[in-house]
C-alpha atoms as a PDB file:
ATOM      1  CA  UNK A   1     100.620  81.404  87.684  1.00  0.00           C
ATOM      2  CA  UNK A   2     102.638  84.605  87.256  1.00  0.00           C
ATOM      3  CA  UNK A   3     102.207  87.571  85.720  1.00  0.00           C
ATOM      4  CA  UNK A   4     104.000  91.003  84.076  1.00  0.00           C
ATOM      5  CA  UNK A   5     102.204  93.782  83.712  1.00  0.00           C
ATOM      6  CA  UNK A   6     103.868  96.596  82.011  1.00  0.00           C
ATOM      7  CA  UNK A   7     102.740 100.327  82.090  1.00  0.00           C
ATOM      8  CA  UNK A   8     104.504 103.005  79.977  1.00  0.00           C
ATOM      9  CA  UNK A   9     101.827 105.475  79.594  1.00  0.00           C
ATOM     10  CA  UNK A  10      99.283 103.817  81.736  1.00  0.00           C
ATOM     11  CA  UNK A  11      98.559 105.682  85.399  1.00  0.00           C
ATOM     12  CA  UNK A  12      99.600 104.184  88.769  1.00  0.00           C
ATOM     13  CA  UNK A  13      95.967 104.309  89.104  1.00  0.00           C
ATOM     14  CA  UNK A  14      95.309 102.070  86.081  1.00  0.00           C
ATOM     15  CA  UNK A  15      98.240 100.194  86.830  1.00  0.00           C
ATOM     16  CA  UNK A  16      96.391  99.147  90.321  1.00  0.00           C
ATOM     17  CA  UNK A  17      93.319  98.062  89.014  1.00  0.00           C
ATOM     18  CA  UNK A  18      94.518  95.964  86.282  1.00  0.00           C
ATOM     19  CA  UNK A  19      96.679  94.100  89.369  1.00  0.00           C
ATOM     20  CA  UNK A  20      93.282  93.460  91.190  1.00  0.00           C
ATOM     21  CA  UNK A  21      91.869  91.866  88.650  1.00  0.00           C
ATOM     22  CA  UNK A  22      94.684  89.413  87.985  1.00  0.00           C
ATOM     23  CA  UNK A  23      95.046  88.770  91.286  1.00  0.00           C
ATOM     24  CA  UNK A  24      91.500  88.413  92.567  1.00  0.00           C
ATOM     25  CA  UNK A  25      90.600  84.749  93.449  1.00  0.00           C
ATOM     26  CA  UNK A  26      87.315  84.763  91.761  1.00  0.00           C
ATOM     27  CA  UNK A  27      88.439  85.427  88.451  1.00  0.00           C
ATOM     28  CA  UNK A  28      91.263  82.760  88.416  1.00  0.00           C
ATOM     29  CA  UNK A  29      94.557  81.060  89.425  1.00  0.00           C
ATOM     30  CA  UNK A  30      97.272  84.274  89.395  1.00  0.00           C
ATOM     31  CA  UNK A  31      99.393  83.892  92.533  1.00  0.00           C
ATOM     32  CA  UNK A  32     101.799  86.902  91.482  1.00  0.00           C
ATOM     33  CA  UNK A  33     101.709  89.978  89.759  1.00  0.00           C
ATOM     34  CA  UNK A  34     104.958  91.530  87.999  1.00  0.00           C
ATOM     35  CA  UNK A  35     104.220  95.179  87.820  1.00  0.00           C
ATOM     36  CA  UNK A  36     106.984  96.871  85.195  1.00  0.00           C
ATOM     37  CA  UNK A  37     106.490 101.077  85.116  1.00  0.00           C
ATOM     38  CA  UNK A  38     108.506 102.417  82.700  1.00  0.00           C
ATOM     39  CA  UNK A  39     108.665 106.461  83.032  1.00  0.00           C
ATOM     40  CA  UNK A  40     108.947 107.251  79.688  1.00  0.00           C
ATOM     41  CA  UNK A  41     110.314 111.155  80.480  1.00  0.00           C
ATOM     42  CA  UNK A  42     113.175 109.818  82.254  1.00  0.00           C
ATOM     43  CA  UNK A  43     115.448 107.116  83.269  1.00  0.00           C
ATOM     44  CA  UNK A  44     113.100 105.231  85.691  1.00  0.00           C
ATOM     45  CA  UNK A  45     112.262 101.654  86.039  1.00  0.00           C
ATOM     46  CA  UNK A  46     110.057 100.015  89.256  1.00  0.00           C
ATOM     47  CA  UNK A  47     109.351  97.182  89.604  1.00  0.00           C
ATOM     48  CA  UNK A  48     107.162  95.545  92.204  1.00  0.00           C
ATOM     49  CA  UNK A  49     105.772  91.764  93.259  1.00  0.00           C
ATOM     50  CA  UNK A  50     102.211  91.967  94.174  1.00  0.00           C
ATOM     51  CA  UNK A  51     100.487  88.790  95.883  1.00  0.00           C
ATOM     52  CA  UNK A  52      96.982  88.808  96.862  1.00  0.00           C
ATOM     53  CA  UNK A  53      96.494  88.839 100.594  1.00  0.00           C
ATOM     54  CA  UNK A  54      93.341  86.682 102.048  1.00  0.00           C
ATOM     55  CA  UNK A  55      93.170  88.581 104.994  1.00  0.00           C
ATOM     56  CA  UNK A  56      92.856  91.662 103.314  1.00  0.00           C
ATOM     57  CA  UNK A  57      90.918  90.643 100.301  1.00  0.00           C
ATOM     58  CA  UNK A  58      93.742  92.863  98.558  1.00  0.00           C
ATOM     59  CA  UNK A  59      97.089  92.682  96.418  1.00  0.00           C
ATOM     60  CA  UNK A  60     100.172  93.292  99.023  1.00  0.00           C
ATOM     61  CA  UNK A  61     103.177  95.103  97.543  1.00  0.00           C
ATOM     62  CA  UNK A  62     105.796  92.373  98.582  1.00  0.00           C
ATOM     63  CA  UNK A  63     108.737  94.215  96.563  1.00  0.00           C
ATOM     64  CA  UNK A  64     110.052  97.030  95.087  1.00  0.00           C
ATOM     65  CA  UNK A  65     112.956  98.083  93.080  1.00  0.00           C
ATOM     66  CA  UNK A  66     113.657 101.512  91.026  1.00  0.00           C
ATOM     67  CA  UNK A  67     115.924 102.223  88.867  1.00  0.00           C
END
C-alpha cells in the first residue's frame, strides 16, 4: 500500500513522525510513503519516497525532488 502525506503548515518534524507511523510494520501493510511539503511563503515543492528499512527499524529517504 502507498501513501501521500501532505504538509503545508505542518513541521519537518511532524512531517517525520507521521511517516513512522505509516510505515512501521506493527501498525500495518504501508510499503511507501509519499511525503508532499508545500512551503507556503514561497515557490517550493519536495517531494520524497520513504520505505521502511528492516535493518534499520527506520523509514529510508529513497527520493527527493524540489521544486
Amino acid at each position: 500500500m502507498v501513501v501521500v502525506e501532505i504538509a503545508i503548515l505542518e513541521t519537518r518534524r511532524k512531517l517525520l513522525q507521521d511517516i513512522r507511523l505509516w510505515l512501521d510494520p506493527a501498525r500495518g501493510k504501508v510499503n511507501v510513503v509519499i511525503a508532499i511539503e508545500a512551503n507556503p511563503a514561497g515557490p517550493i515543492i519536495t517531494i520524497d519516497k520513504y520505505e521502511w528499512d528492516q535493518a534499520n527499524g527506520q523509514p529510508t529517504l529513497s527520493h527527493v525532488e524540489s521544486r
